[in-house]
N, C-alpha and C. Protein backbone atom coordinates (compact mmCIF):
# COMPACT_ATOMS: atom_id res chain seq x y z
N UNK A 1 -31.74 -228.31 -49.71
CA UNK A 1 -32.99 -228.35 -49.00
C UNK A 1 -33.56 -226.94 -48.91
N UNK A 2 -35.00 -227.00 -49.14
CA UNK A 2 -35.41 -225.71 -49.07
C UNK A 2 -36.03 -225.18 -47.53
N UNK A 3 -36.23 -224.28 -47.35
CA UNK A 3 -37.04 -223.84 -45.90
C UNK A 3 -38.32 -222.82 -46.05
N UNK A 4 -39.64 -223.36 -45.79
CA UNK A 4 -40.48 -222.42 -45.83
C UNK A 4 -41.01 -221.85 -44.86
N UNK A 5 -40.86 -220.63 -44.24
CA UNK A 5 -40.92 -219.72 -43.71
C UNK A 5 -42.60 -219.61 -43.23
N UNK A 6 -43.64 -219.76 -42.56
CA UNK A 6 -44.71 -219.57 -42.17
C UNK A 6 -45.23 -218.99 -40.30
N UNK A 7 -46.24 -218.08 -40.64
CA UNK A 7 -46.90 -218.22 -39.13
C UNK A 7 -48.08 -218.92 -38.73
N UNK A 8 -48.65 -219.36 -40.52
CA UNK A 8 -49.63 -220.14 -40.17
C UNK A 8 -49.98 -221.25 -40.98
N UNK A 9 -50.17 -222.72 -40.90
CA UNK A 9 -50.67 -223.32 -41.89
C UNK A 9 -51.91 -223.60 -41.90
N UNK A 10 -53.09 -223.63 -43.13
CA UNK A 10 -54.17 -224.24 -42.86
C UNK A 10 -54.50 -225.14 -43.96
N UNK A 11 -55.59 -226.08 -43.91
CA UNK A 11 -55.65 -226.70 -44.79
C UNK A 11 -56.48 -226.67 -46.21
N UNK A 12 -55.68 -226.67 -47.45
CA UNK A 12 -56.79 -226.17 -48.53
C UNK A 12 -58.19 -226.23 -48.91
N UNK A 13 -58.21 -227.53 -47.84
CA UNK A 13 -59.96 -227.81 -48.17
C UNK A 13 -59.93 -229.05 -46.92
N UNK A 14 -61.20 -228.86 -46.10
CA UNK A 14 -61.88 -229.69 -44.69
C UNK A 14 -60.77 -228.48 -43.70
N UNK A 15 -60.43 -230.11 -42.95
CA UNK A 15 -60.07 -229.13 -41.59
C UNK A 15 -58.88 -230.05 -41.04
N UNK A 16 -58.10 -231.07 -41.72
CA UNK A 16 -56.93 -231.64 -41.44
C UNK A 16 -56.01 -231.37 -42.10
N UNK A 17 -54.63 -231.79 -42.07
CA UNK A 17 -53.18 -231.41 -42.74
C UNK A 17 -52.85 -232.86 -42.59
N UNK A 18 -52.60 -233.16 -43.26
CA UNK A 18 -51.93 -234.88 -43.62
C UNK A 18 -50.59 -234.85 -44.12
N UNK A 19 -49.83 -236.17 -43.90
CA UNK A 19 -48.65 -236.41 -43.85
C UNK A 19 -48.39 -237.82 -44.77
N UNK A 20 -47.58 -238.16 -45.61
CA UNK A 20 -47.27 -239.36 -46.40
C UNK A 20 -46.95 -240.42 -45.25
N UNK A 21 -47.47 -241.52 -45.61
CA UNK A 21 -46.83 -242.88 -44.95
C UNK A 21 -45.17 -242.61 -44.68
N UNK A 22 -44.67 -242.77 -43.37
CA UNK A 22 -42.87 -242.70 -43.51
C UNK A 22 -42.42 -241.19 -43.95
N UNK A 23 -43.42 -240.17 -43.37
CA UNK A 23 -42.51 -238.93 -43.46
C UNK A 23 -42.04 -238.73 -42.01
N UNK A 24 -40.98 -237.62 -41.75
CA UNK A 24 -40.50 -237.41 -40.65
C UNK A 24 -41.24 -235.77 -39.98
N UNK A 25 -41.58 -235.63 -38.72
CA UNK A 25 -41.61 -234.21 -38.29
C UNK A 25 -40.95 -234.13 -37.36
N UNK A 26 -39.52 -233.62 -37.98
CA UNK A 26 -38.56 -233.15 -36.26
C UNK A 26 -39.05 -232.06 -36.02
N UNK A 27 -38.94 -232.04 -34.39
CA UNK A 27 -39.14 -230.40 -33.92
C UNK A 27 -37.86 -230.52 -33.18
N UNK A 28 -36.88 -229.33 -33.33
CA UNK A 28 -36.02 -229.42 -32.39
C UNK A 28 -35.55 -228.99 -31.27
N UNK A 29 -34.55 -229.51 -30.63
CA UNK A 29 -34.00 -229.38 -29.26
C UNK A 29 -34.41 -227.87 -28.96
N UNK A 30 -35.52 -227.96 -27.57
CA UNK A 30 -35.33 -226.63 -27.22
C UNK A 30 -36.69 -225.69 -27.90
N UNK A 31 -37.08 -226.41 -28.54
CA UNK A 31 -38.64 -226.08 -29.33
C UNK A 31 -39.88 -226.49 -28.28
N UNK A 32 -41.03 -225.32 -28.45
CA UNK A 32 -42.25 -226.30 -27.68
C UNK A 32 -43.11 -226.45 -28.07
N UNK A 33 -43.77 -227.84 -28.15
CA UNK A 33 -45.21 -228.51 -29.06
C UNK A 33 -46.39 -227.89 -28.38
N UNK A 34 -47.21 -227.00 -28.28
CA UNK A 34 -48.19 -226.98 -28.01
C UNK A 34 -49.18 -227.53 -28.21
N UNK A 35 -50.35 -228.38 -27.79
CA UNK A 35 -51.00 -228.85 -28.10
C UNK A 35 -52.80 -228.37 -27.54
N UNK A 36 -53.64 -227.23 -28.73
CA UNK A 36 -54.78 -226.59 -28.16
C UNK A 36 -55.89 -227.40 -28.69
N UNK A 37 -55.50 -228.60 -28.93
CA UNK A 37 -56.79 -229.42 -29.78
C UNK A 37 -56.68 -230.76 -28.35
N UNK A 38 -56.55 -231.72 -29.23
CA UNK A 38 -56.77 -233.31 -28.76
C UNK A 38 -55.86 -233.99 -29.49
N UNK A 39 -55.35 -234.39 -28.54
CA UNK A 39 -54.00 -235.14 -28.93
C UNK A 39 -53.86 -236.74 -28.01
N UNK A 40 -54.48 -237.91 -29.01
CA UNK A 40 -54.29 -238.83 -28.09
C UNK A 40 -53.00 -240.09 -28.11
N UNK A 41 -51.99 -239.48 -28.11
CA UNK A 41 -51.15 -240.69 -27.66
C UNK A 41 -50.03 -240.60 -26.26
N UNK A 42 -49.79 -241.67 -25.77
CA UNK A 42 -49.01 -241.55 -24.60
C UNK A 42 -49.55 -241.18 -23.55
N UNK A 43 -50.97 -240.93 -23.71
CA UNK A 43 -51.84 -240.31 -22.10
C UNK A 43 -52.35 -241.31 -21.81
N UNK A 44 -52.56 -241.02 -20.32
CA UNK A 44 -53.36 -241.86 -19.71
C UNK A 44 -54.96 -241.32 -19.72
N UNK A 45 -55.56 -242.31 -20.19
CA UNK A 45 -57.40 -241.93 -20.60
C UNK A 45 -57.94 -242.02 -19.22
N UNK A 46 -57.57 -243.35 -18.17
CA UNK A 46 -58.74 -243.40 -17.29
C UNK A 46 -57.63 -244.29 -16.27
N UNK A 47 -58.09 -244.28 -15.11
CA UNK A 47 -58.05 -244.63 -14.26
C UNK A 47 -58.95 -245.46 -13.11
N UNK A 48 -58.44 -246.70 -12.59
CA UNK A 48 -59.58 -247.18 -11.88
C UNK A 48 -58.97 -247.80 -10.91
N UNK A 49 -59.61 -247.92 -9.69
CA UNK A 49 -58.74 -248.40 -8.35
C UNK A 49 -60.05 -249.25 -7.32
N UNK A 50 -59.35 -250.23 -6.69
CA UNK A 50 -59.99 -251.05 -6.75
C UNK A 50 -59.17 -252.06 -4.86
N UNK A 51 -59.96 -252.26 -3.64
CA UNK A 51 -59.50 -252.72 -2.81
C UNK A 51 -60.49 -253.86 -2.30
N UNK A 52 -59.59 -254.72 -1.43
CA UNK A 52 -60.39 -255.55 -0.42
C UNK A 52 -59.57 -255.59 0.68
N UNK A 53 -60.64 -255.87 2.06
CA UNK A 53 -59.82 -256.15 3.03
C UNK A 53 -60.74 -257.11 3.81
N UNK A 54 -61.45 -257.91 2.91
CA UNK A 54 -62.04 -259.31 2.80
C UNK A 54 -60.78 -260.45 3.38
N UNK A 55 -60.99 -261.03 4.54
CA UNK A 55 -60.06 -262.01 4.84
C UNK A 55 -60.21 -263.30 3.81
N UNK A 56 -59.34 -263.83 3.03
CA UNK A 56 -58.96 -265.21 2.62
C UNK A 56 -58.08 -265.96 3.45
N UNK A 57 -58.60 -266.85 3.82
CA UNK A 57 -57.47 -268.00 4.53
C UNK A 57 -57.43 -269.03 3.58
N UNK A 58 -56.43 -269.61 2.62
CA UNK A 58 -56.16 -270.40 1.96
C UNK A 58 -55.07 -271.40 2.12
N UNK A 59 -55.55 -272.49 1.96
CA UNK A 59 -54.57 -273.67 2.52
C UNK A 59 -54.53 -274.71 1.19
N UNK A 60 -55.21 -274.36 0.01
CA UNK A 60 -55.21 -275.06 -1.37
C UNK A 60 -54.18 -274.69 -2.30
N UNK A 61 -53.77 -275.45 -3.41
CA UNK A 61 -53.26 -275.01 -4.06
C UNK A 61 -53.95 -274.86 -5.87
N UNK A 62 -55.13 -274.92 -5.50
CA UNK A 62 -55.92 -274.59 -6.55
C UNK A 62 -56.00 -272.83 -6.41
N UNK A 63 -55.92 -272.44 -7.35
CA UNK A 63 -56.31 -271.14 -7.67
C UNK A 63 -57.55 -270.53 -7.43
N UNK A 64 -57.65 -269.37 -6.47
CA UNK A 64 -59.12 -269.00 -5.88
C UNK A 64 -58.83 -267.47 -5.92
N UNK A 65 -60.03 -267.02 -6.13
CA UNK A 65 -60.32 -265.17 -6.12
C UNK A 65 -59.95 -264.72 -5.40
N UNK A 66 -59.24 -263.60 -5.28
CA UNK A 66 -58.80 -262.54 -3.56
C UNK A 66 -59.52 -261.94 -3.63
N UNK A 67 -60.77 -261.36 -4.31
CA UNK A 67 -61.72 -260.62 -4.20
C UNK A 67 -61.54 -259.33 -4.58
N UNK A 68 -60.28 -259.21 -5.56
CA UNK A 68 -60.30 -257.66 -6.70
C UNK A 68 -60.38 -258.01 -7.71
N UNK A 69 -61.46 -257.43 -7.82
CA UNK A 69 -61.77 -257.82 -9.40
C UNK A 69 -62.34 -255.95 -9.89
N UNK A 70 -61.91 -255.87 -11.03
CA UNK A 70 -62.06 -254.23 -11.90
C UNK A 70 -62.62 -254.46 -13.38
N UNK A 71 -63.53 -253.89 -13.61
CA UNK A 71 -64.42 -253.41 -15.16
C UNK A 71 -63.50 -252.43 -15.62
N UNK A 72 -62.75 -252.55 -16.84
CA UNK A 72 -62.43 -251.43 -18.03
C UNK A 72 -62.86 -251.18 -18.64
N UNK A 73 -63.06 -250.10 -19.56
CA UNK A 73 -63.63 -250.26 -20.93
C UNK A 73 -62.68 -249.30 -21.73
N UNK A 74 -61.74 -250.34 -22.08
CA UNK A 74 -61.04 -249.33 -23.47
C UNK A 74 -61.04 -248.09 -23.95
N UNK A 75 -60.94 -246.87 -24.47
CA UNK A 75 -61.65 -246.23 -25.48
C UNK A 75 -60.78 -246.35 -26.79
N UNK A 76 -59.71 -247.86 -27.16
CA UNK A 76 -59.38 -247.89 -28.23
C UNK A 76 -58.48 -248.99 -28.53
N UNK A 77 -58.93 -249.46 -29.16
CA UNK A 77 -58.58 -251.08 -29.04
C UNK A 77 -56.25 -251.12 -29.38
N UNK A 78 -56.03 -249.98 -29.65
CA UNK A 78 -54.35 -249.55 -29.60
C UNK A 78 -54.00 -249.36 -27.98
N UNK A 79 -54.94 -249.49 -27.09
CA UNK A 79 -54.49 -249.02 -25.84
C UNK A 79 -54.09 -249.94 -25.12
N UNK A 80 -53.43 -249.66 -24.25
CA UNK A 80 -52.22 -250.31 -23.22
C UNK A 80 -52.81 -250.75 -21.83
N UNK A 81 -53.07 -251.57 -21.17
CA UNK A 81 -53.56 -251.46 -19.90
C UNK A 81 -52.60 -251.96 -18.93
N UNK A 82 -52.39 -250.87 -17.69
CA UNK A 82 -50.86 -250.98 -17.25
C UNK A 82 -51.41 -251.30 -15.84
N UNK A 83 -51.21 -252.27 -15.14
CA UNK A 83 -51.56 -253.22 -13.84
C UNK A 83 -50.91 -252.98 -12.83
N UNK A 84 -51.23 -252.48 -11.96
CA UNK A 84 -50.43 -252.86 -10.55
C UNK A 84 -51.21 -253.54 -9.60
N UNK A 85 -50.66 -254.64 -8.52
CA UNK A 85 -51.43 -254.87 -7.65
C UNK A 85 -50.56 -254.90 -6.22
N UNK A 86 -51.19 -254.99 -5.44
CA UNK A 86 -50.37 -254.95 -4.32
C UNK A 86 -51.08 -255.75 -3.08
N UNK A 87 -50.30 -257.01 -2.65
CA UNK A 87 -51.95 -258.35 -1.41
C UNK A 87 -50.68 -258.35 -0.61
N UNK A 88 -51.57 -257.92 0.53
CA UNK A 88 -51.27 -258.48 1.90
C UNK A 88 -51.54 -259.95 2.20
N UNK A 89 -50.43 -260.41 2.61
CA UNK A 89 -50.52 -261.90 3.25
C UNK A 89 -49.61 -261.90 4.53
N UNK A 90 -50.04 -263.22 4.89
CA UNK A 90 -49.61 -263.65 6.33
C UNK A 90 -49.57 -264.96 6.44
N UNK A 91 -48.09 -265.51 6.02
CA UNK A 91 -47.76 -267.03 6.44
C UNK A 91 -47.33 -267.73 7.44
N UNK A 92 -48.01 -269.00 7.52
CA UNK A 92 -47.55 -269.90 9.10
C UNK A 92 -46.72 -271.05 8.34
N UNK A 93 -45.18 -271.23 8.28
CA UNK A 93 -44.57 -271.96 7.32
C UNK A 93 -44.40 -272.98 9.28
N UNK A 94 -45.34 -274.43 8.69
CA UNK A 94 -45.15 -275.40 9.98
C UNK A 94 -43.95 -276.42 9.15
N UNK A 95 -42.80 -276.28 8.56
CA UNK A 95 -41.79 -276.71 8.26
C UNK A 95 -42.12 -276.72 6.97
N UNK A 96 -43.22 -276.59 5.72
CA UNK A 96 -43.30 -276.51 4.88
C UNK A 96 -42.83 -275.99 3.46
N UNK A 97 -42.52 -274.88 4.49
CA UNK A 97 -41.67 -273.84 3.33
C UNK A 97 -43.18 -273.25 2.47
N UNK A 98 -43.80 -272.38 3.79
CA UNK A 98 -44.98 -271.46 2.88
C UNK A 98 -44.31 -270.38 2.00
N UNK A 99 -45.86 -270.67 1.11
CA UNK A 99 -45.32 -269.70 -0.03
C UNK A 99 -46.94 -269.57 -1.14
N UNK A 100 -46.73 -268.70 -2.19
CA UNK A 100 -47.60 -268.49 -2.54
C UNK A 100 -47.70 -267.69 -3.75
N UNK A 101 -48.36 -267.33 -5.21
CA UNK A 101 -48.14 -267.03 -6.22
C UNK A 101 -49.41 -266.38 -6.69
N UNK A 102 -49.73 -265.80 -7.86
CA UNK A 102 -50.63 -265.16 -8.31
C UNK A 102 -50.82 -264.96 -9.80
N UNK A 103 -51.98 -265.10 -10.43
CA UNK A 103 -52.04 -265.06 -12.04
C UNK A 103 -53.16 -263.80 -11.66
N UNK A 104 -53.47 -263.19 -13.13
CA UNK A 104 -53.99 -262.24 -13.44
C UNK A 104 -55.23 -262.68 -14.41
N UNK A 105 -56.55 -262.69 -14.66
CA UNK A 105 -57.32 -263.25 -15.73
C UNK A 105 -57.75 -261.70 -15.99
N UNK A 106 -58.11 -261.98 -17.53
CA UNK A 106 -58.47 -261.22 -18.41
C UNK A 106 -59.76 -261.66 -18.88
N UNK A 107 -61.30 -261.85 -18.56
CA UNK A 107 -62.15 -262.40 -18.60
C UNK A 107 -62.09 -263.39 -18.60
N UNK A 108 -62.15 -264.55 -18.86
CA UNK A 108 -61.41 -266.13 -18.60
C UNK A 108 -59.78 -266.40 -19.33
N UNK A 109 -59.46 -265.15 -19.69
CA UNK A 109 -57.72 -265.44 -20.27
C UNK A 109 -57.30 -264.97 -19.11
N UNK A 110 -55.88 -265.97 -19.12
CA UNK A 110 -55.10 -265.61 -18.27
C UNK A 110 -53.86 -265.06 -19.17
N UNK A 111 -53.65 -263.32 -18.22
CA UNK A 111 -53.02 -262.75 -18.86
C UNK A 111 -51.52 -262.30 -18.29
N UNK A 112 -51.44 -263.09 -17.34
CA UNK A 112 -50.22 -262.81 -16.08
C UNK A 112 -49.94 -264.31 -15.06
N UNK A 113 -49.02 -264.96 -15.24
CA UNK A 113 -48.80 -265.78 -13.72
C UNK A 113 -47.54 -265.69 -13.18
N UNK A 114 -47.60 -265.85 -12.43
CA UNK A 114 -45.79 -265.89 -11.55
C UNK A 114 -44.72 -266.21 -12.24
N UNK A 115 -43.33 -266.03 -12.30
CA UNK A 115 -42.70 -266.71 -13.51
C UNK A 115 -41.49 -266.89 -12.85
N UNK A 116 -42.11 -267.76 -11.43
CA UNK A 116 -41.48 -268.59 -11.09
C UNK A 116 -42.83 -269.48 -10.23
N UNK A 117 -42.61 -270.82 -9.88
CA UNK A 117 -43.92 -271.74 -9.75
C UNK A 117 -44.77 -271.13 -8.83
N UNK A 118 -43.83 -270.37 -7.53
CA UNK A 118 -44.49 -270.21 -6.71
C UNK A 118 -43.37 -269.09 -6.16
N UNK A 119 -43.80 -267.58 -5.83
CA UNK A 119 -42.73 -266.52 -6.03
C UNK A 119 -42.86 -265.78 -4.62
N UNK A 120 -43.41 -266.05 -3.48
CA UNK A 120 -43.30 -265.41 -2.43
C UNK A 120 -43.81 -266.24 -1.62
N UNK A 121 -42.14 -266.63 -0.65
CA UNK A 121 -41.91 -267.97 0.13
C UNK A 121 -41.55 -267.47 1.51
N UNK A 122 -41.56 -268.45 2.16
CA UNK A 122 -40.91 -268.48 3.67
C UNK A 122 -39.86 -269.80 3.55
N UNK A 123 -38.80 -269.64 3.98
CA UNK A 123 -37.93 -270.84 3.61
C UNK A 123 -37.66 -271.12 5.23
N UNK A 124 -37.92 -270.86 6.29
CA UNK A 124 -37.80 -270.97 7.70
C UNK A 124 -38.40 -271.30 8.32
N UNK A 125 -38.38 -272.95 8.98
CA UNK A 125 -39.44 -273.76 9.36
C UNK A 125 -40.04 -273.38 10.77
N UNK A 126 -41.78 -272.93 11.07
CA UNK A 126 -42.20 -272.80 11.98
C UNK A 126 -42.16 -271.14 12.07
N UNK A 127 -41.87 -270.46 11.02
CA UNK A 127 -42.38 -269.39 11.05
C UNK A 127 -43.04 -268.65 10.51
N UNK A 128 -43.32 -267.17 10.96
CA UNK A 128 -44.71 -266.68 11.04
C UNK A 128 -44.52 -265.29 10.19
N UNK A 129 -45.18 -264.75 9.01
CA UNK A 129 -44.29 -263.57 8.84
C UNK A 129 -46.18 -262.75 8.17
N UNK A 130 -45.56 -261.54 7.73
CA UNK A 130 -46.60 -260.77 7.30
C UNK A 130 -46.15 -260.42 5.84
N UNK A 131 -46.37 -259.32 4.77
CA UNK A 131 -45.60 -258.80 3.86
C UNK A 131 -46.98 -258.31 2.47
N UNK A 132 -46.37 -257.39 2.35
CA UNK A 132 -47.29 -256.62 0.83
C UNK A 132 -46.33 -256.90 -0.15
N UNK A 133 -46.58 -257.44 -1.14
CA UNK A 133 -46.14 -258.02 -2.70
C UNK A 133 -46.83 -257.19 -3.61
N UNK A 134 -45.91 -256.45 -4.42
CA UNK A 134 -46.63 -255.88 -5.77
C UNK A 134 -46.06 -256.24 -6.71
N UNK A 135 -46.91 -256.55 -8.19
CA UNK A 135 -47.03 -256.95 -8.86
C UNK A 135 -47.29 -255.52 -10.06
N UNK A 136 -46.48 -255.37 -10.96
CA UNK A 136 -46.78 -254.52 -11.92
C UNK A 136 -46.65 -254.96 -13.16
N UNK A 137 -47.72 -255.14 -14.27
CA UNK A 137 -47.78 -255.91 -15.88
C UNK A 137 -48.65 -255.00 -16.82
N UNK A 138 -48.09 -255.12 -17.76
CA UNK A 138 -48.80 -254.30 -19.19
C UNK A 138 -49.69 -255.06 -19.89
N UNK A 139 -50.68 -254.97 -20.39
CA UNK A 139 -51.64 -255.46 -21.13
C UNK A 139 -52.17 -255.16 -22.54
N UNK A 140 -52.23 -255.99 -23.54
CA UNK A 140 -52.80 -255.43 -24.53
C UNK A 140 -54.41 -256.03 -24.99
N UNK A 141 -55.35 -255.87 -24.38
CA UNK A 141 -56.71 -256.14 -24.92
C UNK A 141 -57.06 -255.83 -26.18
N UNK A 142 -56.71 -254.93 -26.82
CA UNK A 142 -57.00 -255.11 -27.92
C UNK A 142 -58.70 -255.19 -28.20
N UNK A 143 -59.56 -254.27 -27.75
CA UNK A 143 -61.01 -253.85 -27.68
C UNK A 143 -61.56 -252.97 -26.70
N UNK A 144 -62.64 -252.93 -27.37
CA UNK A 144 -62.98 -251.64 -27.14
C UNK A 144 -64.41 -251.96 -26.04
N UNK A 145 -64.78 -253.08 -25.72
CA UNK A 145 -65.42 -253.81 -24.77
C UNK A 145 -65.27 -253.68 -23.79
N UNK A 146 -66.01 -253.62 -22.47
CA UNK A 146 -65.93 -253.78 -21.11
C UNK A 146 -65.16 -255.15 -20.68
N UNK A 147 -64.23 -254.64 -20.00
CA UNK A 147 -63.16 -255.90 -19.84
C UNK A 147 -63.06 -256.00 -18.48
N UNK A 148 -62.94 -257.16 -17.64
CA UNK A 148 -62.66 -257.19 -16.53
C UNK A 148 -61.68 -258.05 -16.32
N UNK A 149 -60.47 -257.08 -15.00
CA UNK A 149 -59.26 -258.08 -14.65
C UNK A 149 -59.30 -258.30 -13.41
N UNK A 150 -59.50 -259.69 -13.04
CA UNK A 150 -59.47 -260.53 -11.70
C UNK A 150 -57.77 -261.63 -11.05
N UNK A 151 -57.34 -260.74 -10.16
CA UNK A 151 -56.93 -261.40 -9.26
C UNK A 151 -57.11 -263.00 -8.84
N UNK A 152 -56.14 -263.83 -8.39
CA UNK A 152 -56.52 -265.63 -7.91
C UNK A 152 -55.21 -265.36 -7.75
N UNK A 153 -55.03 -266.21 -6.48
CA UNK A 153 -53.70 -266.74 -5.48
C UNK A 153 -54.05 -268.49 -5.36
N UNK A 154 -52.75 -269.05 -5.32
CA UNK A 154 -52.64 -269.95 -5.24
C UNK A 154 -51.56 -270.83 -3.70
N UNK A 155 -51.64 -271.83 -3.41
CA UNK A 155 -50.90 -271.65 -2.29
C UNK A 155 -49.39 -273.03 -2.53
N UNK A 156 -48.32 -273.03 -2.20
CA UNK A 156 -47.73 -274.43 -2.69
C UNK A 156 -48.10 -275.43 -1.48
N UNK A 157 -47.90 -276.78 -1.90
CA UNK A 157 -48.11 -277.74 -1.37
C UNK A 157 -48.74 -277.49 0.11
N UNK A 158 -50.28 -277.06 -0.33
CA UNK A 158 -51.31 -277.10 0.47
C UNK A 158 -50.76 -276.00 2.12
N UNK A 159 -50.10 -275.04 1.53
CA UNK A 159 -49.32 -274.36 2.93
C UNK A 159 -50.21 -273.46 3.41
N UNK A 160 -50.02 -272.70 4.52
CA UNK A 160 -51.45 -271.97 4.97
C UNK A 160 -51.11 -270.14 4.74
N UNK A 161 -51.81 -269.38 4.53
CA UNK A 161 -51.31 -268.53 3.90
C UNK A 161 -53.03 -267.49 3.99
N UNK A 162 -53.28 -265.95 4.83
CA UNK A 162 -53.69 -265.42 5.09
C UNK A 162 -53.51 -264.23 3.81
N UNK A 163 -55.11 -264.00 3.79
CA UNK A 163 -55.11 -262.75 2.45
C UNK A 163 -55.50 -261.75 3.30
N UNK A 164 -55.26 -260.44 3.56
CA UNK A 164 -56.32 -259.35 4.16
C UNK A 164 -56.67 -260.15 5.54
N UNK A 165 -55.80 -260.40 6.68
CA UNK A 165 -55.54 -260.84 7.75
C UNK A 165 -56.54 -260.12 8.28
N UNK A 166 -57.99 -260.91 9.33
CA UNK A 166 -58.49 -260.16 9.45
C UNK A 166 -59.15 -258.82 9.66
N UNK A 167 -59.25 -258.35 8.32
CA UNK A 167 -59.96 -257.42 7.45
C UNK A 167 -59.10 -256.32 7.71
N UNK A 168 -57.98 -256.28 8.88
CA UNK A 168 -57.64 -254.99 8.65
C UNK A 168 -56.26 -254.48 7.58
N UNK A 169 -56.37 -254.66 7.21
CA UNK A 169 -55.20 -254.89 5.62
C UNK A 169 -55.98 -254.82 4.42
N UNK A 170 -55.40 -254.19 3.76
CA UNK A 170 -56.17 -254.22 2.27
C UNK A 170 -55.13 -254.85 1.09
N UNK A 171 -55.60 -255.14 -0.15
CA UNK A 171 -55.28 -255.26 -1.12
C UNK A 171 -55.71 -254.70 -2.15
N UNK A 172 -54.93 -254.18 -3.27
CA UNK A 172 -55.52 -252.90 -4.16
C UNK A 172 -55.37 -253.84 -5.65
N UNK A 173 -55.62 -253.04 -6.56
CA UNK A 173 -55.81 -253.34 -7.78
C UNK A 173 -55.82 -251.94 -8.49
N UNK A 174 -55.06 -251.73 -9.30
CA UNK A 174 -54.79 -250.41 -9.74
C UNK A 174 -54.89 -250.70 -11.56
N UNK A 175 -55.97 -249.59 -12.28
CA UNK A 175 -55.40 -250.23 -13.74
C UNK A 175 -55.45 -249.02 -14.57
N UNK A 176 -54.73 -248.66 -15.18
CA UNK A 176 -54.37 -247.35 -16.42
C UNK A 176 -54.47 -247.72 -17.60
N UNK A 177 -55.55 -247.00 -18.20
CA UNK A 177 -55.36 -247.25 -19.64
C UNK A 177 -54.45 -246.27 -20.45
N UNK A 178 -53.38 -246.43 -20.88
CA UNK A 178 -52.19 -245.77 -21.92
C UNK A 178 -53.04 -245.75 -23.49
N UNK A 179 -53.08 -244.61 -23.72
CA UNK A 179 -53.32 -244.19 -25.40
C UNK A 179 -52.06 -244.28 -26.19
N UNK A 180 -52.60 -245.54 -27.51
CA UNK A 180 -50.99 -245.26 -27.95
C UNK A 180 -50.65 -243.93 -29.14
C-alpha cells in the first residue's frame, strides 16, 4: 500500500473531490474531522414544539384530537422525524378498569398506535389517579412537503378519562427533523 503525503487537496477542475461507489475513508482513532463548509448528515435541521392545556373530557372510545397538532416541512425527503409526546390525564376507574391509548396521524396516515389495545390503565376499582405518559417514535416522511403530525386518544370501553384537567396541565408535542 502506498501513502501520499499532502497539506492540501484541491480539485482539478469545479470545486468538489469525489469518491467511487463503495470506497472507504477511515480517519483514525484520535484524529479530528473538522468541518468549515456544510455538512448535512446526523444533524438536527429544525425543531418545533408544540402544547395544549385545552381540557378534553373523554368518555368514547372512538378516537378524538387532544388538540396538538404541528406543521413540518422537511428540508429532505432522507430525513428522519423523531417524535416525542408527553398528555396529561386524569382517570375515574368506577370499577371499569380506566384506561386509555394514543395513535399518531401523519396527514390522514396513521403513523404510530399503541402496541398494546389500550396502554395506560387503572386496574383498581373506584379509583382516581393523575399521570404524564410519553411517547417517543421515529418517522420517515419521505418529502419535502409541509407535513402535519396530529395527536387522537382513545378511551377503552367507554371509561372516563381527563386530558389537560382543567387547563392547568399541559401536553406537548415535540418534533426533530434528523438529516441523514
Amino acid at each position: 500500500m502506498s501513502t501520499i503525503k499532502v497539506n492540501n487537496i484541491r480539485s482539478r477542475t469545479g470545486s468538489a473531490i469525489s469518491f467511487t461507489s463503495g470506497d472507504t475513508i477511515t480517519i483514525p482513532s484520535g484524529a479530528t474531522l473538522t468541518n468549515n463548509g456544510t455538512a448535512n448528515f446526523g444533524k438536527i435541521a429544525q425543531v418545533l414544539h408544540t402544547t395544549t392545556t385545552t381540557e378534553l373530557v373523554l368518555t368514547s372510545s372512538a378516537y378524538t384530537d387532544l388538540g396538538l397538532e404541528q406543521a413540518i416541512t422537511p428540508s429532505s425527503t432522507s430525513s428522519k422525524i423523531l417524535i416525542f409526546t408527553n398528555i396529561h390525564s386524569q382517570y375515574q376507574d368506577s370499577g371499569q378498569n380506566a384506561a386509555y391509548t394514543m395513535k399518531m396521524l401523519r396527514g390522514a396516515t396513521q403513523v404510530y398506535t399503541g402496541g398494546q389495545l389500550y396502554e395506560i390503565t387503572s386496574e383498581t376499582a373506584n379509583a382516581t389517579g393523575q399521570q404524564k405518559d410519553s411517547w417517543t417514535f421515529l418517522d420517515s416522511p419521505s418529502t419535502t412537503s409541509s407535513t402535519t403530525y396530529k395527536v387522537q386518544v382513545s378511551t377503552f370501553n367507554n371509561s372516563d378519562v381527563t386530558f389537560q384537567r382543567g387547563g392547568f396541565f399541559q401536553s406537548e408535542l415535540l418534533l426533530m427533523e434528523i438529516l441523514a
